[in-house]
C-alpha atoms as a PDB file:
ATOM      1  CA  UNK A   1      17.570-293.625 143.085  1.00  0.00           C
ATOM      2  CA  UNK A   2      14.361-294.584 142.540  1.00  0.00           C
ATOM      3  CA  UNK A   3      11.710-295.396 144.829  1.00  0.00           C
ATOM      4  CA  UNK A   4       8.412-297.773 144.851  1.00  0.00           C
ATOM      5  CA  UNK A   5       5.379-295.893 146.028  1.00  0.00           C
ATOM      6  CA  UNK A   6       1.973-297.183 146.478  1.00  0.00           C
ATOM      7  CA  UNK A   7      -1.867-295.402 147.171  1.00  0.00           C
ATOM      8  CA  UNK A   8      -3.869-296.829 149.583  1.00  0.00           C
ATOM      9  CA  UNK A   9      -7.025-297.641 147.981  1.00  0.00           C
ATOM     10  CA  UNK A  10      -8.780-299.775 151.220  1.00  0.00           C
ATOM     11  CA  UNK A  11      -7.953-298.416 154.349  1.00  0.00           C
ATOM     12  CA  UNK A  12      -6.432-300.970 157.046  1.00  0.00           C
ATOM     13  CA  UNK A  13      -6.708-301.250 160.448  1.00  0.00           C
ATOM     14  CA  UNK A  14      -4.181-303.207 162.847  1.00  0.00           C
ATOM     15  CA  UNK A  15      -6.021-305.622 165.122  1.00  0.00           C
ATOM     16  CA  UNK A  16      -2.629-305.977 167.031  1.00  0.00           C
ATOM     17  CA  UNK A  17      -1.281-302.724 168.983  1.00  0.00           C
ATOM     18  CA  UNK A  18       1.208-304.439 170.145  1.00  0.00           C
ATOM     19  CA  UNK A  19       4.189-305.195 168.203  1.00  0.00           C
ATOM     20  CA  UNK A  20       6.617-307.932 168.507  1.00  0.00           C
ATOM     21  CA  UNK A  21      10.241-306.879 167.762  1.00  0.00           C
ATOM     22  CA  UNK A  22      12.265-309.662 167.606  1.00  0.00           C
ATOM     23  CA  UNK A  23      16.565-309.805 166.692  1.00  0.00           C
ATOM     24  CA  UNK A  24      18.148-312.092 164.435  1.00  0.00           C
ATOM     25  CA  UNK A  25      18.803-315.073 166.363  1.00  0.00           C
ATOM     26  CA  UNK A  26      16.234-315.159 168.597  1.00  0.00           C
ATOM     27  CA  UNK A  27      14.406-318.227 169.391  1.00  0.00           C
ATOM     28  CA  UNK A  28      10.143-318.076 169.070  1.00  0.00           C
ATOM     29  CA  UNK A  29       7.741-321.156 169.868  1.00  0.00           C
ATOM     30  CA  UNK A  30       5.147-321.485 166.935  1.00  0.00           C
ATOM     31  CA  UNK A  31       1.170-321.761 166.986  1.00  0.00           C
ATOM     32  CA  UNK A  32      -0.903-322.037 164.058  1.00  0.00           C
ATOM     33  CA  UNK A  33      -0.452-321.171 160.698  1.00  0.00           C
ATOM     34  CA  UNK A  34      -2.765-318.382 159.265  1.00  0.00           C
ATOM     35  CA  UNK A  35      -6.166-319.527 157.140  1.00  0.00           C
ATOM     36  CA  UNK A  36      -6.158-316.741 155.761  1.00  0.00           C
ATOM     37  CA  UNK A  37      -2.865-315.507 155.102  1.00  0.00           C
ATOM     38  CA  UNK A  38      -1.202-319.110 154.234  1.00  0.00           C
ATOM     39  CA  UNK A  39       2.697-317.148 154.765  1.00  0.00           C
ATOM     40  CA  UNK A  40       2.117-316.140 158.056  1.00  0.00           C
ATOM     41  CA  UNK A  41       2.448-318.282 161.119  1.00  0.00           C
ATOM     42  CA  UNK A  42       1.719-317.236 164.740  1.00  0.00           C
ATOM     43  CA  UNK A  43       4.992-316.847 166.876  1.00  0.00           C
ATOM     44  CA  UNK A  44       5.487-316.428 171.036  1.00  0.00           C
ATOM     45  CA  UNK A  45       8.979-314.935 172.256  1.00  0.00           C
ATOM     46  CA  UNK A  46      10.043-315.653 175.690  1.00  0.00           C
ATOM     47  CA  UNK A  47       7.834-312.941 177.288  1.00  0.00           C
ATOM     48  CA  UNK A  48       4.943-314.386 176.057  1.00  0.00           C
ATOM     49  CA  UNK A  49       4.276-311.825 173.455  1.00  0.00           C
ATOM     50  CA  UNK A  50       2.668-313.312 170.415  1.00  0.00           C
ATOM     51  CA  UNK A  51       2.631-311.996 166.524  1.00  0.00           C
ATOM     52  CA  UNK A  52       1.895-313.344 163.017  1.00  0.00           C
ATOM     53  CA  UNK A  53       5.657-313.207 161.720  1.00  0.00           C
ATOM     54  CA  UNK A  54       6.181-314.294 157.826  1.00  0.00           C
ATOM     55  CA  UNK A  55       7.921-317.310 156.962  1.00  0.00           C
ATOM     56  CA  UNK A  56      10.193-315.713 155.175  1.00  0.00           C
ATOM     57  CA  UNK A  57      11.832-313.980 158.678  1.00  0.00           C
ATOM     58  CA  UNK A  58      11.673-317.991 160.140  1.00  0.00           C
ATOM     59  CA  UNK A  59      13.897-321.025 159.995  1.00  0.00           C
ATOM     60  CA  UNK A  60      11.416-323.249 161.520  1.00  0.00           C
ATOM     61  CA  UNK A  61      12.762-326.333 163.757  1.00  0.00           C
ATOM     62  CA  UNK A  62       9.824-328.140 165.386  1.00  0.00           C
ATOM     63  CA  UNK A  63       7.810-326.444 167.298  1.00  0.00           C
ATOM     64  CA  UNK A  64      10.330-323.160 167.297  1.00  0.00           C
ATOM     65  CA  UNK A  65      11.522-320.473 164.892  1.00  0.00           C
ATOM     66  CA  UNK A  66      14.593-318.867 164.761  1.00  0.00           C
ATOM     67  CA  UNK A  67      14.446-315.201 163.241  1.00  0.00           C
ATOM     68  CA  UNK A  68      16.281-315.237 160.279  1.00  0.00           C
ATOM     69  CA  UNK A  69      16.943-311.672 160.617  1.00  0.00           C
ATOM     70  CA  UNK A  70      15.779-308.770 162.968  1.00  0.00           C
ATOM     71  CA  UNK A  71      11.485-308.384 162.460  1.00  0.00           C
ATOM     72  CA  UNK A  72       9.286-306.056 163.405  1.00  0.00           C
ATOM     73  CA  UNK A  73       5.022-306.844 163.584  1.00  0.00           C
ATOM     74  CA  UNK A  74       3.715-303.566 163.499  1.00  0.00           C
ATOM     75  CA  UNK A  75       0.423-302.915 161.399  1.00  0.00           C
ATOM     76  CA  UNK A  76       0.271-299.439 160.236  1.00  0.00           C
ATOM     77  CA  UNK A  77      -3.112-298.105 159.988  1.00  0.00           C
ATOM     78  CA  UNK A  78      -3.648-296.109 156.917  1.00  0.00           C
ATOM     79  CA  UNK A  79      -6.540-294.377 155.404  1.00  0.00           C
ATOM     80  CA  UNK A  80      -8.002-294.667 151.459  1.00  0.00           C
ATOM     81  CA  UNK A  81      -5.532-291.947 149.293  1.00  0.00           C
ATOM     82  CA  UNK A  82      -2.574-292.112 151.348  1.00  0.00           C
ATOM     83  CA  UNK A  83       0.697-292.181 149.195  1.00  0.00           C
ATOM     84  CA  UNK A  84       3.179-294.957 151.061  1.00  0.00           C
ATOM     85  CA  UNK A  85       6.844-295.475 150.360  1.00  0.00           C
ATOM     86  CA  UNK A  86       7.770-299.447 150.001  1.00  0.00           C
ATOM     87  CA  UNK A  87      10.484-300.824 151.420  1.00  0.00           C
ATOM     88  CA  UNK A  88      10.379-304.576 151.486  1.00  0.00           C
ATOM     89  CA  UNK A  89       7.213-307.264 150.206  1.00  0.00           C
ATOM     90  CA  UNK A  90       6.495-310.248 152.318  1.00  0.00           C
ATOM     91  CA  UNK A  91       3.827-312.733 151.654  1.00  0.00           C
ATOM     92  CA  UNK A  92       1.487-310.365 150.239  1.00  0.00           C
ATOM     93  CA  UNK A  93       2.304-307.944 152.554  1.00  0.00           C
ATOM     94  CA  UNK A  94       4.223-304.720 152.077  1.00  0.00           C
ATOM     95  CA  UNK A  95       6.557-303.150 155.023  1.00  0.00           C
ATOM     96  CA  UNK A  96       5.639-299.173 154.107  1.00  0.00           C
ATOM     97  CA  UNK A  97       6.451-295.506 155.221  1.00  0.00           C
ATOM     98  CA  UNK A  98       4.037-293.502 155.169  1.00  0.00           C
ATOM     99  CA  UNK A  99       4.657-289.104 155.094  1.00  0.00           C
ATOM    100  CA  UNK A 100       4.836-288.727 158.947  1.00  0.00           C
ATOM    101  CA  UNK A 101       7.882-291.509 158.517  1.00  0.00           C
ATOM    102  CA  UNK A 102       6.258-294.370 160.684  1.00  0.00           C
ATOM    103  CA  UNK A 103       6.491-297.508 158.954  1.00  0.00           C
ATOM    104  CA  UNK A 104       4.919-300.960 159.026  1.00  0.00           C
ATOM    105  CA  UNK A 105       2.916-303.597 156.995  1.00  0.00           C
ATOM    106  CA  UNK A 106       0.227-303.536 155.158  1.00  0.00           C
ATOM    107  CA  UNK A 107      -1.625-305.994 153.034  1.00  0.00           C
ATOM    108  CA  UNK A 108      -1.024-305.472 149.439  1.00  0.00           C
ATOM    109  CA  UNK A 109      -4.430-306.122 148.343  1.00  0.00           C
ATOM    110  CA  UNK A 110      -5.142-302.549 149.996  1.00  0.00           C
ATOM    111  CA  UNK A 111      -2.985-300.939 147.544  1.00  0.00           C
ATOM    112  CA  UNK A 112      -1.997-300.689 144.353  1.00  0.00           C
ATOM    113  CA  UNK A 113       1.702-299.491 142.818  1.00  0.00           C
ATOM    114  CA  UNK A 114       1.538-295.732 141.125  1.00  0.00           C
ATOM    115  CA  UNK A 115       5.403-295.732 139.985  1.00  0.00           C
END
């Protein structure tokens, strides 16, 4: 089986240390969409957490979201020459391993595909 791998060529930092999980199912209220990243739309849960979540993991109804399946927020910070593992592609963003296993997104301008 093949794999998608990436190098970081701009490293990334995440300006949000703390992740929103949410499950399939679960109910968010919605804030504003991102300017800059028009796929990405700010999200609350019920413990007043809050997390730019891709529209492709919402089914949007009003001013809530439900997940359309489970989601996960975390950033991962990476560093210029760092060889990631892809796993999924969201609205520019890529959902990555990297060689200590922790996973997250990252935006895909800050990489480019090596096989």
């Amino acid at each position: 089986m093949s794999r998608k791998r990436c190098k970081v060529i701009k490293e990334h930092r995440s300006s949000f240390p703390e992740p929103v999980i949410a499950k399939k199912g679960e109910i968010l209220t919605i804030g504003e969409r991102d300017g800059e990243e028009p796929g990405w739309i700010w999200c609350i849960n019920k413990q007043g957490n809050g997390a730019w979540i891709s529209l492709d993991y919402l089914i949007i109804q009003g001013n809530q979201a439900e997940i359309s399946r489970d989601y996960d927020s975390t950033e991962l910070n990476v560093s210029k020459g760092q060889i990631l593992d892809i796993i999924t592609e969201s609205q520019g963003w890529f959902w990555v391993k990297d060689e200590s296993n922790a996973e997250g997104w990252v935006p895909i301008r800050n990489v480019e595909i090596i096989d």
